[in-house]
C-alpha atoms as a PDB file:
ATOM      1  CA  UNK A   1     163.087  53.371 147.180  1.00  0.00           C
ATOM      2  CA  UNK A   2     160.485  51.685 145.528  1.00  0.00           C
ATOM      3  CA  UNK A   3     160.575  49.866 141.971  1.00  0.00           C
ATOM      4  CA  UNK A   4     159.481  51.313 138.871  1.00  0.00           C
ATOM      5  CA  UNK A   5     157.168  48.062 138.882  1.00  0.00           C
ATOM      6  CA  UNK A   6     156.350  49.147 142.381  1.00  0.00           C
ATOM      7  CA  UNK A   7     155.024  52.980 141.615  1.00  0.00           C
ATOM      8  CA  UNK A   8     152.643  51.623 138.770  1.00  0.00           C
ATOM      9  CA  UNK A   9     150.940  49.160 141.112  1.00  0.00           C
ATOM     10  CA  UNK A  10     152.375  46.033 139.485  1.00  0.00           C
ATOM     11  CA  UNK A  11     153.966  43.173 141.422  1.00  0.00           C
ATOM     12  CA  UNK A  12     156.249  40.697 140.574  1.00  0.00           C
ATOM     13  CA  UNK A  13     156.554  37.277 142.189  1.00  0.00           C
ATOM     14  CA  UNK A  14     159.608  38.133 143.500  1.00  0.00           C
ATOM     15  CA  UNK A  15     158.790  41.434 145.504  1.00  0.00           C
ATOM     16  CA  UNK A  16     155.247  39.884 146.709  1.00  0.00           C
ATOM     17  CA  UNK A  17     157.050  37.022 148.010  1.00  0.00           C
ATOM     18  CA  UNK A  18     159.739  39.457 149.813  1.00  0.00           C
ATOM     19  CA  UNK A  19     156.485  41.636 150.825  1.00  0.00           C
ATOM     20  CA  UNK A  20     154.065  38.644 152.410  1.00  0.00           C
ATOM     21  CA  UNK A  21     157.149  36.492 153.255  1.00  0.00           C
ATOM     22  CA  UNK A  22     156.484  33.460 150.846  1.00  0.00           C
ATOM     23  CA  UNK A  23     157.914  31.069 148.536  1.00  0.00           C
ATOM     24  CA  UNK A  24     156.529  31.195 144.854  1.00  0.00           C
ATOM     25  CA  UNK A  25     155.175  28.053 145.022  1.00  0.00           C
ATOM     26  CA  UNK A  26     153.195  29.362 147.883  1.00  0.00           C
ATOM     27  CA  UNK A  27     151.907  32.209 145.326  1.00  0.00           C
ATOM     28  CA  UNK A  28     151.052  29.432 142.918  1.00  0.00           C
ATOM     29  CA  UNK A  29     148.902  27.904 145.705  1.00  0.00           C
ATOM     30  CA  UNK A  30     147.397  31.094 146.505  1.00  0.00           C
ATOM     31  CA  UNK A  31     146.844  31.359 142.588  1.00  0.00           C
ATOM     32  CA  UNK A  32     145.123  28.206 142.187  1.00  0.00           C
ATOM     33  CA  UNK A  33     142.521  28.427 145.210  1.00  0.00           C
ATOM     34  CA  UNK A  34     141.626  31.540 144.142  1.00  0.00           C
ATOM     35  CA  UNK A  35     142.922  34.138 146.246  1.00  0.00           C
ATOM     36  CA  UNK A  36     145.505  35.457 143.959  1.00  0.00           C
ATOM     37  CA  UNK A  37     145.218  36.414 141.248  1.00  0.00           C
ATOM     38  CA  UNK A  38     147.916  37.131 138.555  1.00  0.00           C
ATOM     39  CA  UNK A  39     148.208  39.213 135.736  1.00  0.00           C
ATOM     40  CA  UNK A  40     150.205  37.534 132.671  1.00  0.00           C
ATOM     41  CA  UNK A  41     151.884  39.954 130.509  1.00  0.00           C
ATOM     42  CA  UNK A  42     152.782  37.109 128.251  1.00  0.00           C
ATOM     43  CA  UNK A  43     154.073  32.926 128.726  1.00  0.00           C
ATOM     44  CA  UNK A  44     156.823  33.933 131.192  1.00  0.00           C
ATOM     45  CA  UNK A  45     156.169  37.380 133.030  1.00  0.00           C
ATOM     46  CA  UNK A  46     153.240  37.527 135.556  1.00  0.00           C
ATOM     47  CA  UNK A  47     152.670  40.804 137.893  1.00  0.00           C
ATOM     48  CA  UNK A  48     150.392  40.777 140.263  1.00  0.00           C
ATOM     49  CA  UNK A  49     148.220  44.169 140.962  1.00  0.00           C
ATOM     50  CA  UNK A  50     149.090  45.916 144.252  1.00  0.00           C
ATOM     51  CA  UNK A  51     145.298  46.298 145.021  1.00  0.00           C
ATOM     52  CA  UNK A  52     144.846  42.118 144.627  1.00  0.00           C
ATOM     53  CA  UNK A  53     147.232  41.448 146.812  1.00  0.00           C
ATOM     54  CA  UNK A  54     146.065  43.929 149.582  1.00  0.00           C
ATOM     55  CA  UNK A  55     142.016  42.802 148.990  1.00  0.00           C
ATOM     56  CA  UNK A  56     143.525  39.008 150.007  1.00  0.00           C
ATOM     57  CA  UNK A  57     145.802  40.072 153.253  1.00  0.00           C
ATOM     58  CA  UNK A  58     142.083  41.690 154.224  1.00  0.00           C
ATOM     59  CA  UNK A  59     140.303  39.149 153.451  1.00  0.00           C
ATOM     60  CA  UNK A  60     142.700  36.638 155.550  1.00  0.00           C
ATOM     61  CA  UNK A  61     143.150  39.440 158.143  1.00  0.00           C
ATOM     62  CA  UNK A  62     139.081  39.087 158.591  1.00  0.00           C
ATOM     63  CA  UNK A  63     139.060  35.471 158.338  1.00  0.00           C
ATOM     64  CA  UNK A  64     137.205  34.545 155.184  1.00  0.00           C
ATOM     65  CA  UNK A  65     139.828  33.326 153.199  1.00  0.00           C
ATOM     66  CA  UNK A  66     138.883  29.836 153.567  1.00  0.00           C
END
């Protein structure tokens, strides 16, 4: 069943690490190249939308993630 978090098209770290099968320092990468990017709801709680992390497994799928 998916998360409340889930149904409203927010992300956290946690469950886009479970989904893409990474570490959150690996997210942090992703964040700082460019290709992720996160949504802070304030200093300590970030979300990530659904749709940004589905435009950057296309754009790696396609092979211009570089």
């Amino acid at each position: 069943m998916p998360s409340k978090i889930m149904k409203n098209n927010l992300l956290t770290p946690k469950e886009v690490g479970a989904m893409l099968s990474l570490s959150r320092r690996t997210l942090s990468r992703y964040e700082c190249s460019g290709h992720l990017h996160p949504i802070k709801l304030n200093q300590r709680v970030i979300r990530y939308a659904l749709s940004d992390v589905n435009e950057m497994l296309e754009k790696f799928k396609l092979g211009r993630a570089a």
